[in-house]
Protein backbone atom coordinates (compact mmCIF):
# COMPACT_ATOMS: atom_id res chain seq x y z
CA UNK A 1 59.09 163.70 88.04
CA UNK A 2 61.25 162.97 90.85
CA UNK A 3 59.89 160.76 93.76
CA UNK A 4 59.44 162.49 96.92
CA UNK A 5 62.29 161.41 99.80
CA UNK A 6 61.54 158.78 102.32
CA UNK A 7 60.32 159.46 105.69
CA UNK A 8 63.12 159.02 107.96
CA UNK A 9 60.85 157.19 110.12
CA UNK A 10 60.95 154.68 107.16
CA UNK A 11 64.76 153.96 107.46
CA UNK A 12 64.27 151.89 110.28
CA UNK A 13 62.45 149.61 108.60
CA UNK A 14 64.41 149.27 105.47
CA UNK A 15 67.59 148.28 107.76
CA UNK A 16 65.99 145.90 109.23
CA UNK A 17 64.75 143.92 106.30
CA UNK A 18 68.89 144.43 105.00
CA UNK A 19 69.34 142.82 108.12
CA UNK A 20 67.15 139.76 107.78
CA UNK A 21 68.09 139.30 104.24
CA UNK A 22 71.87 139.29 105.19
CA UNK A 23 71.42 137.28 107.78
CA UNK A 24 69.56 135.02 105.33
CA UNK A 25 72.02 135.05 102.75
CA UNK A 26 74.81 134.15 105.31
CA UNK A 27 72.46 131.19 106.87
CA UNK A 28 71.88 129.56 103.28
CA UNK A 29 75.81 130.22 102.19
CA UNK A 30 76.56 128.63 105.03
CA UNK A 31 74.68 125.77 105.13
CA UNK A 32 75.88 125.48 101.15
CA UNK A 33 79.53 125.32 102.20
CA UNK A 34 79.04 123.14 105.44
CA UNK A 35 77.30 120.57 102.56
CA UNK A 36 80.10 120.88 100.14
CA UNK A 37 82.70 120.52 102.77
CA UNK A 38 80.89 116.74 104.16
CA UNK A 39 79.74 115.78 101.32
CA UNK A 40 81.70 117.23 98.18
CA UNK A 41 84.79 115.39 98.44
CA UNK A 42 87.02 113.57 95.29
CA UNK A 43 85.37 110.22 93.90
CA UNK A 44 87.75 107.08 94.24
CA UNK A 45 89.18 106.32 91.01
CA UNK A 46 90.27 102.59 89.89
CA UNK A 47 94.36 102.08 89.66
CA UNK A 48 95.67 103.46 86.45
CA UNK A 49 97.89 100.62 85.01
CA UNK A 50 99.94 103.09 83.11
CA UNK A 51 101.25 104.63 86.46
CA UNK A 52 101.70 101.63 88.29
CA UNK A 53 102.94 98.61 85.60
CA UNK A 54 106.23 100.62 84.75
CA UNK A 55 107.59 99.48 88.65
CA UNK A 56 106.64 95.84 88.30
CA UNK A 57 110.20 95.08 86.30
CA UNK A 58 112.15 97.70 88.36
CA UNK A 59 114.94 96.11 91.16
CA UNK A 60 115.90 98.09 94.13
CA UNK A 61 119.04 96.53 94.65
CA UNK A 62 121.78 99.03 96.36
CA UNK A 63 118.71 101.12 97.63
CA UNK A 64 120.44 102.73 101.08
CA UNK A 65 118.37 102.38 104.21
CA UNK A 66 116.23 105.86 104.98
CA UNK A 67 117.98 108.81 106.95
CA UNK A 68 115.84 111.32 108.90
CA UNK A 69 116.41 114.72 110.00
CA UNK A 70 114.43 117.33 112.03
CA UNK A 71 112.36 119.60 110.79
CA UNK A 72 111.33 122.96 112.83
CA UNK A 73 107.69 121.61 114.27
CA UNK A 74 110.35 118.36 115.23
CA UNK A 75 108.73 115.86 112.99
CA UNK A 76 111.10 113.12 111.85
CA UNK A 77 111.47 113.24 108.13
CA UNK A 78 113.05 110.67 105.99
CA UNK A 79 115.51 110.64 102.98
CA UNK A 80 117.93 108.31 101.43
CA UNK A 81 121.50 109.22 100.28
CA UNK A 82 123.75 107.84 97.92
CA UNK A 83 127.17 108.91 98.49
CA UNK A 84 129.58 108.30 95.94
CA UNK A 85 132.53 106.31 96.90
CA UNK A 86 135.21 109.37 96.32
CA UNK A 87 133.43 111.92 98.19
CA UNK A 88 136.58 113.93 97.75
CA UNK A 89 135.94 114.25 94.05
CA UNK A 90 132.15 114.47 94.13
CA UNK A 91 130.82 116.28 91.24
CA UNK A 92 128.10 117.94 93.78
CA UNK A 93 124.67 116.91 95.10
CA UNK A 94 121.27 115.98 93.72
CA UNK A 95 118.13 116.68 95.12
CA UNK A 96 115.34 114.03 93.95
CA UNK A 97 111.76 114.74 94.54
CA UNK A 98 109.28 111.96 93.68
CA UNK A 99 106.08 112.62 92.18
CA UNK A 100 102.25 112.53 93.62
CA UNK A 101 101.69 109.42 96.01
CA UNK A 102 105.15 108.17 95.90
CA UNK A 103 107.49 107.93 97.84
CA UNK A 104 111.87 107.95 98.09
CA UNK A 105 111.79 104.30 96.37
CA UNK A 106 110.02 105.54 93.16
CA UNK A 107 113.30 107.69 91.97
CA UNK A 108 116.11 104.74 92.92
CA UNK A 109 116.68 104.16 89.83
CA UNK A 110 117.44 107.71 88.97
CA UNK A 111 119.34 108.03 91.82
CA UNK A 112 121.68 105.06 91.05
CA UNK A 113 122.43 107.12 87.59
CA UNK A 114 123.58 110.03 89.19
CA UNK A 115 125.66 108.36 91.76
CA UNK A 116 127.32 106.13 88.85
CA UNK A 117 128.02 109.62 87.00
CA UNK A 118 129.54 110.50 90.63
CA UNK A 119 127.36 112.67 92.13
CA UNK A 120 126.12 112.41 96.00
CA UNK A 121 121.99 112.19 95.76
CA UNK A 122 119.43 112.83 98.30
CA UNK A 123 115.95 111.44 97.70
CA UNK A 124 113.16 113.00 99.78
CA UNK A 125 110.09 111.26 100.89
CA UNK A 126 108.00 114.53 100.98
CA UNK A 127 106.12 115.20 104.15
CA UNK A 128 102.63 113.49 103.68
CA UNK A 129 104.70 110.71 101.80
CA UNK A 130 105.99 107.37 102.72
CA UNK A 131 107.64 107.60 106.10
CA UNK A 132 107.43 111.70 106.47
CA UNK A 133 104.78 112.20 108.92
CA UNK A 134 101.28 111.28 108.32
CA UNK A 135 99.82 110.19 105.16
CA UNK A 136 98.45 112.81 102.79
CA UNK A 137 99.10 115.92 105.57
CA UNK A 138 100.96 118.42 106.43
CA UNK A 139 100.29 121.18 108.83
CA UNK A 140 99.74 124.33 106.91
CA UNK A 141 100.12 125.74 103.38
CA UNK A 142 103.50 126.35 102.51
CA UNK A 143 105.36 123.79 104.89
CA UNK A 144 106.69 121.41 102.57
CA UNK A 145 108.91 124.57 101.99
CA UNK A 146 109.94 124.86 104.49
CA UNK A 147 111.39 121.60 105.06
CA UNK A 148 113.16 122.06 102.17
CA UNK A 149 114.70 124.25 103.84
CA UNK A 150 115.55 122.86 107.09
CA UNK A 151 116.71 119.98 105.07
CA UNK A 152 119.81 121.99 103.73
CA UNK A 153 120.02 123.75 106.61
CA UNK A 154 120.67 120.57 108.82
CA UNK A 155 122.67 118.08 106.02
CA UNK A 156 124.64 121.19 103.70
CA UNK A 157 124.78 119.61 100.25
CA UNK A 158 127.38 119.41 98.23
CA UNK A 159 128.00 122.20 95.96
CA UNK A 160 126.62 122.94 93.34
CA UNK A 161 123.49 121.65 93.96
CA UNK A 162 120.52 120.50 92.00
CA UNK A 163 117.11 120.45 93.46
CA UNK A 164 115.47 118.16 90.65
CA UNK A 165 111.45 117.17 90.64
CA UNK A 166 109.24 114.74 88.80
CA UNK A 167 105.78 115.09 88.04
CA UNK A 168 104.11 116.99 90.86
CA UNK A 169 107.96 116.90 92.46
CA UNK A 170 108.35 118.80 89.14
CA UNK A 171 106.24 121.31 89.66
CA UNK A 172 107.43 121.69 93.68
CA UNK A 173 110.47 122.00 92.36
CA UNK A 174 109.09 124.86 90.05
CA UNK A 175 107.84 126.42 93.25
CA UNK A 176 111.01 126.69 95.34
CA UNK A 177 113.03 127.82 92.06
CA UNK A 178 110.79 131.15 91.55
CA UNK A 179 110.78 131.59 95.24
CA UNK A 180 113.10 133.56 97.59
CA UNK A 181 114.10 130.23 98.49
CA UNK A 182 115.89 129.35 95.21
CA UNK A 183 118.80 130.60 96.23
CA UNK A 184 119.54 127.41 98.35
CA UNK A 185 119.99 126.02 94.84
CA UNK A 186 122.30 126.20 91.90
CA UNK A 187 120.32 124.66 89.60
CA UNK A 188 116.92 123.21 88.85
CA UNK A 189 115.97 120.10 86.62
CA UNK A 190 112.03 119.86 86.08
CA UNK A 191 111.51 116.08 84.86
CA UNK A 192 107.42 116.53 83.03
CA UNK A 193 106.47 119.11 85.94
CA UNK A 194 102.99 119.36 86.93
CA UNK A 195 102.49 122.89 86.51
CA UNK A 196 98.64 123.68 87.20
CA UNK A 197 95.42 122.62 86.15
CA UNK A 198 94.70 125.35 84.03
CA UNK A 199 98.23 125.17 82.37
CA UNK A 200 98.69 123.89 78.73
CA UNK A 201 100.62 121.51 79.17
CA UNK A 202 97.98 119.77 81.25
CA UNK A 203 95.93 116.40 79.24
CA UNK A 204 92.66 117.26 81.17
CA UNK A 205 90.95 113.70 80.37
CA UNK A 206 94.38 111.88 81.20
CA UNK A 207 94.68 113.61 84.55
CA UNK A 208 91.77 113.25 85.66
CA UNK A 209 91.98 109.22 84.93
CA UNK A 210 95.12 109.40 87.69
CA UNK A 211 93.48 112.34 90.11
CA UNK A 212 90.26 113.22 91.15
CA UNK A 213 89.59 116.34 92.84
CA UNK A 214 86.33 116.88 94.42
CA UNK A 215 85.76 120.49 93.13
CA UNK A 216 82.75 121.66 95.78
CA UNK A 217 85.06 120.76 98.84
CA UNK A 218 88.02 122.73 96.65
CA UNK A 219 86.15 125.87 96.32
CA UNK A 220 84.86 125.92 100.03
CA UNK A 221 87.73 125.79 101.10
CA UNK A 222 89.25 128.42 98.67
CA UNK A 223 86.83 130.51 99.79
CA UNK A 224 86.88 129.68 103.66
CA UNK A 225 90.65 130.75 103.23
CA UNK A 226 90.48 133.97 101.78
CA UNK A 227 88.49 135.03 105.32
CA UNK A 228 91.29 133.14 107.56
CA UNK A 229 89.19 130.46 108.26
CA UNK A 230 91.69 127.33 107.76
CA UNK A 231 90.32 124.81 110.19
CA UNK A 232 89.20 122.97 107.42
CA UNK A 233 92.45 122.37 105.40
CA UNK A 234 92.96 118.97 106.59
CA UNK A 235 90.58 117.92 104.22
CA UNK A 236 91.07 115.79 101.38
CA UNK A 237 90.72 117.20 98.19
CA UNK A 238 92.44 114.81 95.45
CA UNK A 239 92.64 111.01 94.91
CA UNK A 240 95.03 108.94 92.85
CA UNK A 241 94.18 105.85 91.44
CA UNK A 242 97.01 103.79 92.66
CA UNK A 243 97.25 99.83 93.57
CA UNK A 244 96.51 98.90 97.05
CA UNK A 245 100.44 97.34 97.33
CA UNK A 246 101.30 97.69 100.61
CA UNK A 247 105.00 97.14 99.11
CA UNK A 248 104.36 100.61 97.14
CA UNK A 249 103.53 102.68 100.76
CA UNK A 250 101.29 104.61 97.73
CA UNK A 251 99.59 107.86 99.15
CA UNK A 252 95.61 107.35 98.49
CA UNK A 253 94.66 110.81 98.72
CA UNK A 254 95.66 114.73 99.66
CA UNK A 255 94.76 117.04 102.26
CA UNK A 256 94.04 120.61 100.91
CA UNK A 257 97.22 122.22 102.22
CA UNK A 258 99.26 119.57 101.32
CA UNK A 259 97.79 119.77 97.73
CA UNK A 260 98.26 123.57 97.55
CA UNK A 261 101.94 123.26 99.11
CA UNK A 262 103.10 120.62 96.41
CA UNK A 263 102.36 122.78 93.28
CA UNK A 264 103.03 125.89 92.28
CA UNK A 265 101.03 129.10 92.90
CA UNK A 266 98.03 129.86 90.50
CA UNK A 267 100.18 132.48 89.08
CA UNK A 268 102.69 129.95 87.65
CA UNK A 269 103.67 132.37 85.01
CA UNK A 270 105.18 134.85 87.50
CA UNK A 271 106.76 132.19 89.23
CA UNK A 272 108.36 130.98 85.93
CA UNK A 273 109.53 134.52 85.66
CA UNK A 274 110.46 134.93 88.39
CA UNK A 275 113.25 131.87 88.63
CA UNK A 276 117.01 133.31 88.93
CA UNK A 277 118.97 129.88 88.36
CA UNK A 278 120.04 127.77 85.38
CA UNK A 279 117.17 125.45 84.91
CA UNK A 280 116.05 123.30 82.07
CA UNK A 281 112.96 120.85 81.12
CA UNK A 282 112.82 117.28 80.10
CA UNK A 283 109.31 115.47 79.18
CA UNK A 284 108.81 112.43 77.34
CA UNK A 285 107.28 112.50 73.90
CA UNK A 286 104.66 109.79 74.59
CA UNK A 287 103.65 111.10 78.15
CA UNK A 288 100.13 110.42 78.94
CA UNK A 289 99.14 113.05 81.48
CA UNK A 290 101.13 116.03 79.93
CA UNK A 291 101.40 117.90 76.41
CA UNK A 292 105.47 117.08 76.20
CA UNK A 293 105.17 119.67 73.04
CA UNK A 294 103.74 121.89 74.81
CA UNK A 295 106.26 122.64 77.53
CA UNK A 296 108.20 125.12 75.31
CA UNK A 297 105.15 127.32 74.12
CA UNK A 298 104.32 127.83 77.78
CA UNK A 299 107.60 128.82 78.99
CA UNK A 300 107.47 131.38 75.74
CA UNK A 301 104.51 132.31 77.10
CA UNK A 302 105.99 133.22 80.69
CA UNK A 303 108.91 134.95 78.90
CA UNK A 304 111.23 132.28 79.58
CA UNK A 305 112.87 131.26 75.77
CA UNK A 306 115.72 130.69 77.24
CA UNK A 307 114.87 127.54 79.29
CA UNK A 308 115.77 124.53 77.51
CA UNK A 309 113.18 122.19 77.33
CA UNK A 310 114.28 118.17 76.05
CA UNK A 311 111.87 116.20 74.39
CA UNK A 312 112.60 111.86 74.64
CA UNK A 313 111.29 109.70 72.13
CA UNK A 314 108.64 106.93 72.73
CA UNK A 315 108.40 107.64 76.22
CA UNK A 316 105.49 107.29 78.78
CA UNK A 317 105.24 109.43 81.73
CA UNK A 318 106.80 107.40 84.66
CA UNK A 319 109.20 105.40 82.39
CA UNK A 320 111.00 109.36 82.10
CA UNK A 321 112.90 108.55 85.20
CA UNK A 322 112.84 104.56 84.72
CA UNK A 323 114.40 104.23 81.40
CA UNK A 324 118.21 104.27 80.32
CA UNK A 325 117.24 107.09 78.00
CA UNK A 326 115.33 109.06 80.30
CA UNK A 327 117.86 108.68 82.74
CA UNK A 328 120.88 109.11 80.81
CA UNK A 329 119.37 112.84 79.72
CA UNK A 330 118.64 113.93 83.37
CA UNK A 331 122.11 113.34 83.53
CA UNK A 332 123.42 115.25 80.82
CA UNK A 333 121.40 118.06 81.59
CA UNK A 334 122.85 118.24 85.09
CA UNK A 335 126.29 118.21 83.95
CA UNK A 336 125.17 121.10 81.91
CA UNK A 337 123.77 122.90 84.26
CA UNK A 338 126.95 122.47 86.47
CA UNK A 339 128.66 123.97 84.00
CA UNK A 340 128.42 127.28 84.54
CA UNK A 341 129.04 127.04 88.55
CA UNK A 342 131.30 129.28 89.92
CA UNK A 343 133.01 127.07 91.97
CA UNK A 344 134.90 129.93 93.56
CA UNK A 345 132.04 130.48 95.65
C-alpha cells in the first residue's frame, strides 16, 4: 500500500532542511579544501645523487652568454645559441629543452654535439627556470606554450627545425608536437620524456625519490579549477630533491600551473595520436626514473608503431644527454628526421 502524498504545507519544511544540509556540506568541503590547500603541500625530499653527480665532471667551456627575447605579457626570457660557423650551410636549427629544475646549462653539452655536426641550436631556459622569470611560476596554465611560440615568432629558426626535450622537456616537447602548435616544427626528438604519472613508462618508487607532489593541495586545486576558481594556482605542488649549488641555479619546487603547463595533458594517448610530424624516442637502458623498455609498448598502445623508439646501453637517466653515446644518437636521429624535409618549402 502506497503512502499517502505529503501535505504541501510540508514542502516548506523539507526545503529548508535541503537548505541547511547544503549549506553544511559546502561549509565542511570548504573548510576541507582551505586545509589541504595550507597545509597539504609536497614534503622536501633529500638531493638525489643520481641526478646531480653526473654534472660534477661536465666542463662548460664554449657555453655562449644567454640571449633574451620578449614574450607577449613582456617578460624577458633567456636562451643561448650556438651558431655554427658557416651559417650559409647550416644543416637547420635545434630546439633544446632541459628537463625539471634545470636550466639552459644542463643541455651544453648536447648542444656542442649538434653544433659540431653543424647545426645552429637554441637552448631554452623555460619560464620558471634559471633566468626566465621567477622561480617555479608562470602565470597561467598553458603559457609555457605560448612562449614557445613567441620564441619562433621573434628569432625564425632555421629550417627544418627540431624542437627536442629531455625528461620533463621531453614530455613538453610531447605536448607542443600533438598540439595545433606542432606545426612550428618539422620534427620532434623526445630524449626519456616524462609522459604522466599514470603512464607505464613511469618507475613510481624512483620518481618519487626525485619529486614529491603533495597530493591534497593537487586535488584542491584540480577541483577548484574545474569551477574557474584559479586564484590558487600559484601554489606549489612538486619538489625535487636537488643540491643547494647556487652554481646549478636548480629550481626547488613548482607552482601548479607551471607543473600542469610542462607535461602533457592527462589524455597523453590522444596527444600521441594526435602528433603530425616525424618524431622518434631515445631512452637509456639503465634509466632510473623511467621503464626505457617500456616506451615502445606505450606508443603501441596510443597507435603510434611507427615511432621509432632507441634504446642505449648502460645508461642512467641524465648521462642520456651527457655521454658520447647518448649524444652521438640524438644526433643521428636528427639527421634522420631531416631527411625527409622538403626543403622546397
Amino acid at each position: 500500500m502506497s503512502s499517502p502524498p505529503l501535505a504541501d504545507a510540508t514542502w516548506p519544511t523539507y526545503v529548508r532542511r535541503a537548505l541547511r544540509s547544503a549549506g553544511a556540506f559546502a561549509l565542511i568541503a570548504s573548510i576541507a579544501i582551505a586545509a589541504c590547500l595550507m597545509w597539504g603541500g609536497p614534503n622536501p625530499l633529500p638531493p638525489l645523487r643520481s641526478i646531480g653527480d653526473p654534472f660534477k665532471d661536465v666542463r662548460f667551456d664554449g657555453m655562449p652568454s644567454l640571449r633574451f627575447f620578449t614574450a607577449r605579457d613582456g617578460t624577458q626570457l633567456a636562451y643561448r645559441r650556438y651558431e655554427t660557423a658557416d651559417i650559409a650551410n647550416s644543416k637547420g636549427s635545434v630546439m633544446l629543452v632541459h628537463g625539471s629544475s634545470a636550466n639552459s646549462n644542463s643541455v651544453h653539452p648536447l648542444a656542442q654535439s649538434f653544433l659540431e655536426a653543424g647545426y645552429s641550436v637554441y637552448a631554452f631556459d623555460i619560464r620558471g627556470h634559471g633566468k626566465s622569470g621567477a622561480k617555479g611560476q608562470v602565470s597561467y596554465i598553458g603559457q609555457l606554450d605560448d612562449d614557445l611560440e613567441d620564441f619562433v615568432n621573434a628569432v625564425q629558426p632555421a629550417r627544418p627545425r627540431t624542437l627536442l626535450g629531455f625528461s620533463s622537456g621531453g614530455g613538453f616537447a610531447l605536448r607542443v608536437a600533438g598540439s595545433p602548435r606542432g606545426v612550428q616544427f618539422d620534427n620532434f626528438l623526445f630524449m626519456a620524456p616524462y609522459v604522466h604519472y599514470k603512464a607505464m613508462t613511469n618507475r613510481s618508487g624512483a620518481s618519487s625519490a626525485w619529486a614529491a607532489m603533495g597530493i591534497p593541495r593537487l586535488v584542491s586545486l584540480i577541483l577548484l579549477n574545474r569551477v574557474g576558481v584559479r586564484y590558487f594556482n600559484d601554489l606549489p605542488v612538486l619538489n625535487f630533491a636537488v643540491t643547494e649549488s647556487p652554481k646549478a641555479d636548480l629550481v626547488r619546487q613548482y607552482s601548479y600551473a607551471l607543473a600542469l603547463s610542462f607535461q602533457p595533458p592527462d589524455d597523453y594517448r590522444s596527444v600521441i595520436r594526435s602528433i603530425s610530424r616525424p618524431v622518434e624516442v631515445i631512452a637509456g637502458g639503465d634509466d632510473e626514473l623511467f621503464f626505457a623498455d617500456r616506451y615502445r609498448p606505450l606508443l603501441d598502445e596510443a597507435g603510434r608503431s611507427d615511432i621509432p623508439v632507441t634504446i642505449i646501453p648502460a645508461t642512467g637517466h641524465i648521462n642520456l644527454t651527457l655521454s658520447p653515446a647518448g649524444r652521438a644518437a640524438a644526433v643521428a636521429a636528427v639527421q634522420r628526421l631531416d631527411g625527409g624535409f622538403d626543403h622546397s618549402n
